[in-house]
PDB file of N, CA and C in Angstrom:
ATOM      1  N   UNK A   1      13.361 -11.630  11.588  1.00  0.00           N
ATOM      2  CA  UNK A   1      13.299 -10.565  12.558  1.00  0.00           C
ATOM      3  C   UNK A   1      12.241 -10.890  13.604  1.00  0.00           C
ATOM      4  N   UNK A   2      12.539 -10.883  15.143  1.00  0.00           N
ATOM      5  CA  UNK A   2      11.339 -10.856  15.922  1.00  0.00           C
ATOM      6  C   UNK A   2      10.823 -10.332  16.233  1.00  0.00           C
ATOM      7  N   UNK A   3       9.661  -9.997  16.296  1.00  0.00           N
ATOM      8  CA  UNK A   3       8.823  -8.734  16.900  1.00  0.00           C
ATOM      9  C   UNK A   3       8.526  -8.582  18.371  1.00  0.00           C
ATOM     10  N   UNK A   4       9.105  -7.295  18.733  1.00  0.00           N
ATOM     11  CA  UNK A   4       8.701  -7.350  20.208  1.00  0.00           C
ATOM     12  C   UNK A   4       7.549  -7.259  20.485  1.00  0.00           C
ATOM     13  N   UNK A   5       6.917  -6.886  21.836  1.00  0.00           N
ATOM     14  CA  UNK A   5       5.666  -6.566  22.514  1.00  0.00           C
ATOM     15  C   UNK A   5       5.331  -5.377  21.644  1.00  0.00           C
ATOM     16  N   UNK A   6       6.425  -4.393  21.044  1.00  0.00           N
ATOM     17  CA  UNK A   6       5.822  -3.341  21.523  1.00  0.00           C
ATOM     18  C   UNK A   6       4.988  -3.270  19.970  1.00  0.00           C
ATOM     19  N   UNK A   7       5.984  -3.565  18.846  1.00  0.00           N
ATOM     20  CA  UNK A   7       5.582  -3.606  17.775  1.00  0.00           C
ATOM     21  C   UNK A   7       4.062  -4.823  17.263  1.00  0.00           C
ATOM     22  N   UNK A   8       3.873  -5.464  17.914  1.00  0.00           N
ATOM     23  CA  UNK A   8       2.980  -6.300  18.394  1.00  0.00           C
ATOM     24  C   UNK A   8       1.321  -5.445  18.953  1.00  0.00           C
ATOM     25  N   UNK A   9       1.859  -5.178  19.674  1.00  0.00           N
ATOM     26  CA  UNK A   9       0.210  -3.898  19.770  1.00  0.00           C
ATOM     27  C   UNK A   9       0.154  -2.998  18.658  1.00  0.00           C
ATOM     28  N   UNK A  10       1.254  -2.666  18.065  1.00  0.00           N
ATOM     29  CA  UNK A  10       1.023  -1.335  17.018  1.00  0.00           C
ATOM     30  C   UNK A  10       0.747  -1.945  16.146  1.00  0.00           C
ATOM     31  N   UNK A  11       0.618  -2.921  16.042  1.00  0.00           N
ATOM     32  CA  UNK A  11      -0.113  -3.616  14.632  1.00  0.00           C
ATOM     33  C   UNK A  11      -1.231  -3.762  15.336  1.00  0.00           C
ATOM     34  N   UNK A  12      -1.901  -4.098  15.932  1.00  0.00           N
ATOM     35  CA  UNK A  12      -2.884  -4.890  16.577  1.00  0.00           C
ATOM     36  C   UNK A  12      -4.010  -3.384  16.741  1.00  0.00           C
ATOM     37  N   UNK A  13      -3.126  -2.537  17.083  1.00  0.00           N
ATOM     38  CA  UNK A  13      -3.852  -1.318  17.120  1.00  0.00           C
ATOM     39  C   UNK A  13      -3.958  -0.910  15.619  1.00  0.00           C
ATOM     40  N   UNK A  14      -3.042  -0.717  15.154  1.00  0.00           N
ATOM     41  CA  UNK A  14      -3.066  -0.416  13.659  1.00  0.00           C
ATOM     42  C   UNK A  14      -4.500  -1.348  12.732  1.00  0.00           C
ATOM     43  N   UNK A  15      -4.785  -2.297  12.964  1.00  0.00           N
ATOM     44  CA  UNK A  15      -5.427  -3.508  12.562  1.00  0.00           C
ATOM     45  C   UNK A  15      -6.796  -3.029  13.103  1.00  0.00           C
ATOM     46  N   UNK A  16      -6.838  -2.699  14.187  1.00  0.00           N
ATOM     47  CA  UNK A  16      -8.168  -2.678  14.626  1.00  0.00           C
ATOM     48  C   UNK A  16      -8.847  -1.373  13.793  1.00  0.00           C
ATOM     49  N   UNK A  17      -7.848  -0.517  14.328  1.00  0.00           N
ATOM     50  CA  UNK A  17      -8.486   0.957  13.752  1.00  0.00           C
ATOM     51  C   UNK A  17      -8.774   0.676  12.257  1.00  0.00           C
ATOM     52  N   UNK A  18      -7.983  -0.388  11.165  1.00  0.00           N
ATOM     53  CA  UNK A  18      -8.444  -0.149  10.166  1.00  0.00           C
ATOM     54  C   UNK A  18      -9.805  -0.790   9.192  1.00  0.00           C
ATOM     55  N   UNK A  19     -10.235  -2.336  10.324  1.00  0.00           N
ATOM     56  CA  UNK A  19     -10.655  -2.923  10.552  1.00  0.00           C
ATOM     57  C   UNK A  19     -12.369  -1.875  10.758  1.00  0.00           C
ATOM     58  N   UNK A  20     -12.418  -1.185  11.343  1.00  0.00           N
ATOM     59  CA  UNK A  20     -13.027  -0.633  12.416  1.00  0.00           C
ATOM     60  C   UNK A  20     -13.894   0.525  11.100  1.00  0.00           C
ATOM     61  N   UNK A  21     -12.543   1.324  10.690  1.00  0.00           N
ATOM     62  CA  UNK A  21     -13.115   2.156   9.772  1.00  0.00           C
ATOM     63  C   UNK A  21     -13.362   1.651   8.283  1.00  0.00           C
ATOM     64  N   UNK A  22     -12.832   0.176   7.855  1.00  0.00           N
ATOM     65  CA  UNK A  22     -13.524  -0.071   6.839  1.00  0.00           C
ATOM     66  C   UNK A  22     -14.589  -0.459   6.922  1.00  0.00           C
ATOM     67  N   UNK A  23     -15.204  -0.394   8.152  1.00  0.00           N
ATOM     68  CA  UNK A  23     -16.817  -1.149   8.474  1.00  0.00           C
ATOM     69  C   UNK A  23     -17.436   0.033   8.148  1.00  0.00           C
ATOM     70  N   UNK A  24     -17.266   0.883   8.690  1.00  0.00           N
ATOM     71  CA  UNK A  24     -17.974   2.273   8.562  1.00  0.00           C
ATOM     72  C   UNK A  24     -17.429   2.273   6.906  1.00  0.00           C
ATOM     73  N   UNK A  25     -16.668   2.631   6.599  1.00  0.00           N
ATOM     74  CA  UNK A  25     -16.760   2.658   4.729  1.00  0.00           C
ATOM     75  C   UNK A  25     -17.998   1.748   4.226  1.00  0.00           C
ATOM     76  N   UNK A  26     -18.071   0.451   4.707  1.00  0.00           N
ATOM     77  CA  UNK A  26     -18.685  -0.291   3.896  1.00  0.00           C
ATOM     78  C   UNK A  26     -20.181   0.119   3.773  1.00  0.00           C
ATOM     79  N   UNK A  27     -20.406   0.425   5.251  1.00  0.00           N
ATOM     80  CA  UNK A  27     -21.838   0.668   5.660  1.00  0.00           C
ATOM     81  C   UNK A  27     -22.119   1.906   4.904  1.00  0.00           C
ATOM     82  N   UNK A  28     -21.276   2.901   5.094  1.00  0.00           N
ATOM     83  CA  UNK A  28     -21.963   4.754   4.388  1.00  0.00           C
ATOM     84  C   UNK A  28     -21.975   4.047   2.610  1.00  0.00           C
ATOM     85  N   UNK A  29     -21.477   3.554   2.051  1.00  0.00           N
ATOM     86  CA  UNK A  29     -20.943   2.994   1.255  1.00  0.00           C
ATOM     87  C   UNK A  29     -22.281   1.840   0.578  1.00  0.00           C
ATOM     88  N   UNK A  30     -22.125   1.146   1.290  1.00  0.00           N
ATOM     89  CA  UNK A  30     -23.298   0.222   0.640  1.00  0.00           C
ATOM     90  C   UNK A  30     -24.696  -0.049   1.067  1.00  0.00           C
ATOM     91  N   UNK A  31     -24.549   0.049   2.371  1.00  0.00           N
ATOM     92  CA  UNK A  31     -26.194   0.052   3.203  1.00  0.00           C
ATOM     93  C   UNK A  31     -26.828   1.489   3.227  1.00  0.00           C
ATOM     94  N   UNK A  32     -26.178   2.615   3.224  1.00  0.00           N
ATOM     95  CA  UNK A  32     -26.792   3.424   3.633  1.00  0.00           C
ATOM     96  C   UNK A  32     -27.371   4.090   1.828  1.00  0.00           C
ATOM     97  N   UNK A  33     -26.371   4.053   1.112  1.00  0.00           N
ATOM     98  CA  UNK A  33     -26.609   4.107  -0.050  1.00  0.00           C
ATOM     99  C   UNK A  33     -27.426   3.133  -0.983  1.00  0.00           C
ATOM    100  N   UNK A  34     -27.690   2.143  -0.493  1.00  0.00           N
ATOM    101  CA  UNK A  34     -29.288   0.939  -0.531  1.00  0.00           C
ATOM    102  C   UNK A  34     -30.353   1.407  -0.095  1.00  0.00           C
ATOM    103  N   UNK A  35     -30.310   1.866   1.292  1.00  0.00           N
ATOM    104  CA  UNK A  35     -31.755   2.081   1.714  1.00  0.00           C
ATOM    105  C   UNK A  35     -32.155   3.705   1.503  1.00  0.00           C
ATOM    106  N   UNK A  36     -31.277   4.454   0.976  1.00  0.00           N
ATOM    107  CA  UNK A  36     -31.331   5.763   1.056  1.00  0.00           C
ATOM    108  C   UNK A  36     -32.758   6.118   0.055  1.00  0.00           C
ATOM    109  N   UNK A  37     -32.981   5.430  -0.881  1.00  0.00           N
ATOM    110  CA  UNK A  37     -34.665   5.228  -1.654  1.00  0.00           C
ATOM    111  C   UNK A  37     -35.655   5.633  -0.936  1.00  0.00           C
ATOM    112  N   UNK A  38     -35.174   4.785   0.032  1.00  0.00           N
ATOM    113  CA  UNK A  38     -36.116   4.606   1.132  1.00  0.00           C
ATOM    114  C   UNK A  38     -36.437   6.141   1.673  1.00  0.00           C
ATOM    115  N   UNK A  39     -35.654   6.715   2.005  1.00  0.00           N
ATOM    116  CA  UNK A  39     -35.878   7.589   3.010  1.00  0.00           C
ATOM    117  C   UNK A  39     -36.228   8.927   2.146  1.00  0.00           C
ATOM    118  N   UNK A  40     -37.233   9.347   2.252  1.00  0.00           N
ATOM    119  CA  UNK A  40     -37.633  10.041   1.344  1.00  0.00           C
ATOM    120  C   UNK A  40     -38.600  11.556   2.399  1.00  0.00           C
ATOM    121  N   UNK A  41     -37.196  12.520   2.138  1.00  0.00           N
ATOM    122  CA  UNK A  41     -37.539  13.171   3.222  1.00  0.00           C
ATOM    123  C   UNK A  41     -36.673  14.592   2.554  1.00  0.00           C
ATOM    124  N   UNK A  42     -36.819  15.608   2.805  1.00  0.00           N
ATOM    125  CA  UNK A  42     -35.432  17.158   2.074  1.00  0.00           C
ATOM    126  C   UNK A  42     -34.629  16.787   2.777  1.00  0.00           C
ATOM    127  N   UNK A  43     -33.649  17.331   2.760  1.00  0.00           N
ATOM    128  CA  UNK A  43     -32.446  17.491   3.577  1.00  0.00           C
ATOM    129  C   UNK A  43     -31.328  18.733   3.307  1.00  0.00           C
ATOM    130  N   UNK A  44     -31.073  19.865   3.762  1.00  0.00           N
ATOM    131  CA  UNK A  44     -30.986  20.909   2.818  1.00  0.00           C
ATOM    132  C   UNK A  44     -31.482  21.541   1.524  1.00  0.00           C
ATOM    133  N   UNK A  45     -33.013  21.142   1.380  1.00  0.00           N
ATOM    134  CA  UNK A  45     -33.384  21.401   0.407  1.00  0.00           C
ATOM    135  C   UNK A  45     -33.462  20.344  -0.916  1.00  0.00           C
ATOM    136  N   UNK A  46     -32.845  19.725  -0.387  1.00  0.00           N
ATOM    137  CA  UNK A  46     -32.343  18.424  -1.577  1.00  0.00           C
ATOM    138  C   UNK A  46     -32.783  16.900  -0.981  1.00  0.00           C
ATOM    139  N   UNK A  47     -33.638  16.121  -1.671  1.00  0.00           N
ATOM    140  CA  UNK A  47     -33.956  14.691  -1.459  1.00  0.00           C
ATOM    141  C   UNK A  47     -32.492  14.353  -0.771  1.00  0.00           C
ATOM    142  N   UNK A  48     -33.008  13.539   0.591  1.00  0.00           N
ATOM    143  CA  UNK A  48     -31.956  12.840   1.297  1.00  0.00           C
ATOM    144  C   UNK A  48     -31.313  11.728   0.396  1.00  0.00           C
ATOM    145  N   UNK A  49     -31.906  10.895  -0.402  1.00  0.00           N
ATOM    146  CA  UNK A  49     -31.114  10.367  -1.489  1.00  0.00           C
ATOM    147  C   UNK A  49     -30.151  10.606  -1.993  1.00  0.00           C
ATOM    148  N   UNK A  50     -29.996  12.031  -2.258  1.00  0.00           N
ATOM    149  CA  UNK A  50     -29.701  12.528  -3.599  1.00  0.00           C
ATOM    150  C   UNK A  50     -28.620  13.047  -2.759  1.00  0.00           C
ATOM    151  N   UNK A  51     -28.604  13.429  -1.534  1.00  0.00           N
ATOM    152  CA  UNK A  51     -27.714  13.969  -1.209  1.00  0.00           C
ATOM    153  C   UNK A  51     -26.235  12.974  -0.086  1.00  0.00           C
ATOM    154  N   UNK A  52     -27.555  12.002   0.104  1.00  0.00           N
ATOM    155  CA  UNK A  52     -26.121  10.581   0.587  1.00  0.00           C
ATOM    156  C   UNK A  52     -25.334  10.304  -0.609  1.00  0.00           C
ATOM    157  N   UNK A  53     -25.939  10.499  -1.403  1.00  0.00           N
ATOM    158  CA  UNK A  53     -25.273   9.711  -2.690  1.00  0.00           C
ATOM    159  C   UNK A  53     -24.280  10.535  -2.993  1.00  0.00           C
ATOM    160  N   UNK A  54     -24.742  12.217  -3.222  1.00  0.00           N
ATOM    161  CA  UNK A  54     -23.451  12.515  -3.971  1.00  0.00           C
ATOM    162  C   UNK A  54     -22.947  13.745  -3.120  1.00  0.00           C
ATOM    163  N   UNK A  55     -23.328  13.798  -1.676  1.00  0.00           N
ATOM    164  CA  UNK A  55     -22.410  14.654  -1.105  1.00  0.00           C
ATOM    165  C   UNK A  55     -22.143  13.743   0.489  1.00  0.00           C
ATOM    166  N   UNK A  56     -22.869  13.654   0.935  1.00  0.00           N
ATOM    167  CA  UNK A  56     -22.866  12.879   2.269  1.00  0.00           C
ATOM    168  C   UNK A  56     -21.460  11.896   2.087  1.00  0.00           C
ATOM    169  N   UNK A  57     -21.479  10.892   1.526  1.00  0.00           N
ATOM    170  CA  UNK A  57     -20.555   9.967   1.419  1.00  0.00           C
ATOM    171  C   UNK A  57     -19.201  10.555   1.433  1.00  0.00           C
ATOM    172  N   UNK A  58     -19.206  11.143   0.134  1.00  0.00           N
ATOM    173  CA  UNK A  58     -17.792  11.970  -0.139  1.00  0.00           C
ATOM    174  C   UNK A  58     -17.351  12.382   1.271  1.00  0.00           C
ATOM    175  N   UNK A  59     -18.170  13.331   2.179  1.00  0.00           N
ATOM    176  CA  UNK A  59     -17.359  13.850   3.321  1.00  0.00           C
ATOM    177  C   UNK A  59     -17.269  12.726   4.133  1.00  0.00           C
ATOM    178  N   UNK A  60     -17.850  11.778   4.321  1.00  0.00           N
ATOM    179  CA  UNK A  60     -17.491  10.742   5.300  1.00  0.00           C
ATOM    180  C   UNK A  60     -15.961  10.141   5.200  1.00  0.00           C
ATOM    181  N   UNK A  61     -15.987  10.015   3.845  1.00  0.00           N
ATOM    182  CA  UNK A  61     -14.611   9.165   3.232  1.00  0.00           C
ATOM    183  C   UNK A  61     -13.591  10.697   3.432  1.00  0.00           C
ATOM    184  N   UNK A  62     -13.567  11.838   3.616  1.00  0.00           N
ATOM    185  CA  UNK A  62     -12.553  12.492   3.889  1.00  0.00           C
ATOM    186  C   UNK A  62     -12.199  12.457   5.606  1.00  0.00           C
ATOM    187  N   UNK A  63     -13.497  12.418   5.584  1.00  0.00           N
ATOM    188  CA  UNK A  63     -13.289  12.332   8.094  1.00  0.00           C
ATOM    189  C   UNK A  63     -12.838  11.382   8.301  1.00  0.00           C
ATOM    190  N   UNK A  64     -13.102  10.197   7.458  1.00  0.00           N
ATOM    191  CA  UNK A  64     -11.960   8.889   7.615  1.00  0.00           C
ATOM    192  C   UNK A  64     -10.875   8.984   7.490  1.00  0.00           C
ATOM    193  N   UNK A  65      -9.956   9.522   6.225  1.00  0.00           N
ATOM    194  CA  UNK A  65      -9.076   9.413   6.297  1.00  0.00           C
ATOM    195  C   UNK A  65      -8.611  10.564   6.845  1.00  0.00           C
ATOM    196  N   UNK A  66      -9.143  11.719   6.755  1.00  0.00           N
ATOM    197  CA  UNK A  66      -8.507  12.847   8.187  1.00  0.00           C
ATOM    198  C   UNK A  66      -8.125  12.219   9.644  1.00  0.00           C
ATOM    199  N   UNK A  67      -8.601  10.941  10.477  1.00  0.00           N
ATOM    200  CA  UNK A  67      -9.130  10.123  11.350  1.00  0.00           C
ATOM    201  C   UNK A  67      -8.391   9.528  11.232  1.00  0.00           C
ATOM    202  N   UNK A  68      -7.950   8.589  10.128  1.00  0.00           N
ATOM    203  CA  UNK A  68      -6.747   7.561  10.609  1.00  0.00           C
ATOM    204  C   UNK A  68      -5.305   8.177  10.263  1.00  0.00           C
ATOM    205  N   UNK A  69      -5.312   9.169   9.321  1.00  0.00           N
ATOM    206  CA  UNK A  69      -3.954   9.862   9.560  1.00  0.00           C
ATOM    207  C   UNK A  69      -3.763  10.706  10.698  1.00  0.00           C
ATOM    208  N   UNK A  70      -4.669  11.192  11.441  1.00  0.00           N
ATOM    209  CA  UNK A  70      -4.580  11.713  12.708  1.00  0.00           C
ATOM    210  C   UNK A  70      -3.758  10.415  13.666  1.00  0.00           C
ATOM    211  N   UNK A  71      -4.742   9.275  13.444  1.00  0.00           N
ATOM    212  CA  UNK A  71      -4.463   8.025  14.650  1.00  0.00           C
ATOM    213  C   UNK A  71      -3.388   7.617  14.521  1.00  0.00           C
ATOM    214  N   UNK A  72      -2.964   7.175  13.157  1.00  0.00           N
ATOM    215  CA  UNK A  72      -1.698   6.904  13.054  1.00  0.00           C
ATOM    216  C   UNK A  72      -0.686   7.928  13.186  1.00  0.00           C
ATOM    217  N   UNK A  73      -0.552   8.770  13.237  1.00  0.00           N
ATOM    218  CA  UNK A  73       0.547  10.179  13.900  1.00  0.00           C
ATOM    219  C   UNK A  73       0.968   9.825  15.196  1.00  0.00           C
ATOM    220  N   UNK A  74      -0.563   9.283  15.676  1.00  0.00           N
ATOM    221  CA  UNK A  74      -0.521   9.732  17.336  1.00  0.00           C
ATOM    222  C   UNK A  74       0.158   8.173  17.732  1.00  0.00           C
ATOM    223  N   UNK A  75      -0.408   7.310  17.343  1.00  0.00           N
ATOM    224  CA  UNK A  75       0.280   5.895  17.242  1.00  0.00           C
ATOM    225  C   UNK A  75       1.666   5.643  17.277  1.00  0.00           C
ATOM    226  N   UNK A  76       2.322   6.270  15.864  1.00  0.00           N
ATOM    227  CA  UNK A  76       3.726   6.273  15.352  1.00  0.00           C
ATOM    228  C   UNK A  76       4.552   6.670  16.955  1.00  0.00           C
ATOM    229  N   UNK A  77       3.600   8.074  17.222  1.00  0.00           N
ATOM    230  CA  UNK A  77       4.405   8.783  18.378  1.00  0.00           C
ATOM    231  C   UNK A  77       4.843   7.860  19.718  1.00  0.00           C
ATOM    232  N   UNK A  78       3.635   7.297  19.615  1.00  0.00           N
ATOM    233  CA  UNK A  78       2.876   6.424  20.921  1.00  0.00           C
ATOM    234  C   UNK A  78       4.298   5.322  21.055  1.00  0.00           C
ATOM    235  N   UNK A  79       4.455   4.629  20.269  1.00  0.00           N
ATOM    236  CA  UNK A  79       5.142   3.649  19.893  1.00  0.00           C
ATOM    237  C   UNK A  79       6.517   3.947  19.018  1.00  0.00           C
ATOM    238  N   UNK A  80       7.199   5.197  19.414  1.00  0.00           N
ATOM    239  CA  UNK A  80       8.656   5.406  18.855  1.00  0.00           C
ATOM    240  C   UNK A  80       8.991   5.215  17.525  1.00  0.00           C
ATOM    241  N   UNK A  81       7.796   5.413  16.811  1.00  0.00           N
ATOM    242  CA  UNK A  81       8.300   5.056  15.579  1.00  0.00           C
ATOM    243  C   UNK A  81       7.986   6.386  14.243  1.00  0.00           C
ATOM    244  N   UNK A  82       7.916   7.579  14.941  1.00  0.00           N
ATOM    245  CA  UNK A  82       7.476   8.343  14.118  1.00  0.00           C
ATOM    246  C   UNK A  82       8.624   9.066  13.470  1.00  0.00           C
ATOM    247  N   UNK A  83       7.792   9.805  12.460  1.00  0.00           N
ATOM    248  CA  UNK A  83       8.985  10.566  11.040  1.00  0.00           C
ATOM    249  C   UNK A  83       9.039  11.659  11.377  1.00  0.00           C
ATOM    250  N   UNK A  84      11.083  12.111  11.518  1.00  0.00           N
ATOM    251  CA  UNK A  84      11.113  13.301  12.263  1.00  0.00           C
ATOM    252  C   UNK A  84      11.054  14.131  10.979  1.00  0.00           C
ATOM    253  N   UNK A  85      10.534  15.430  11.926  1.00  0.00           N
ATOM    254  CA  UNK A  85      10.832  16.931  10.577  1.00  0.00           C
ATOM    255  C   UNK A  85      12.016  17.358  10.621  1.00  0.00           C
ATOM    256  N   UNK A  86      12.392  17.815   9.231  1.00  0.00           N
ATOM    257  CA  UNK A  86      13.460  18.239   8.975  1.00  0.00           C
ATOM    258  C   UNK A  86      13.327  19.708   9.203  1.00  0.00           C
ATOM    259  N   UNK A  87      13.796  20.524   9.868  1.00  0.00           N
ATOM    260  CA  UNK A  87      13.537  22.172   9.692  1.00  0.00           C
ATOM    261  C   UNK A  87      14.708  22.611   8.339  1.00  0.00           C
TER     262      UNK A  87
END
């Protein structure tokens, strides 16, 4: 099968965006949750540690994927390839 132009950016876009947000995963994920020791400060009442670790992260990883299922909707649309509703 050949791929046109068009399907050709929608990967490329597809790729980047995911590219893009596994960096940000990695970082809330492993750097920020490394140096978070470090930072030793409340934060709602609760050691900033304590709270990257077990609440901070969690919502990051939901705005992500709220974020790329948004992008990809808008993408699919962008590029004719989206899933119609059935009423």
């Amino acid at each position: 099968m050949q791929l046109t132009e068009s399907h050709r950016q929608y990967w490329q876009k597809n790729l980047r965006m995911t590219v893009f947000l596994l960096a940000i995963w990695f970082f809330v994920t492993y750097v920020v949750g490394y140096y978070a020791r470090d930072l030793s400060f409340t934060f709602f009442g609760w050691p900033f540690s304590f709270w990257v670790g077990a609440q901070g992260a969690l919502v990051i990883y939901v705005i992500i994927i709220a974020y790329y299922a948004h992008y990809m909707n808008k993408l699919d649309q962008e590029h004719g390839c989206a899933e119609e509703e059935e009423e």
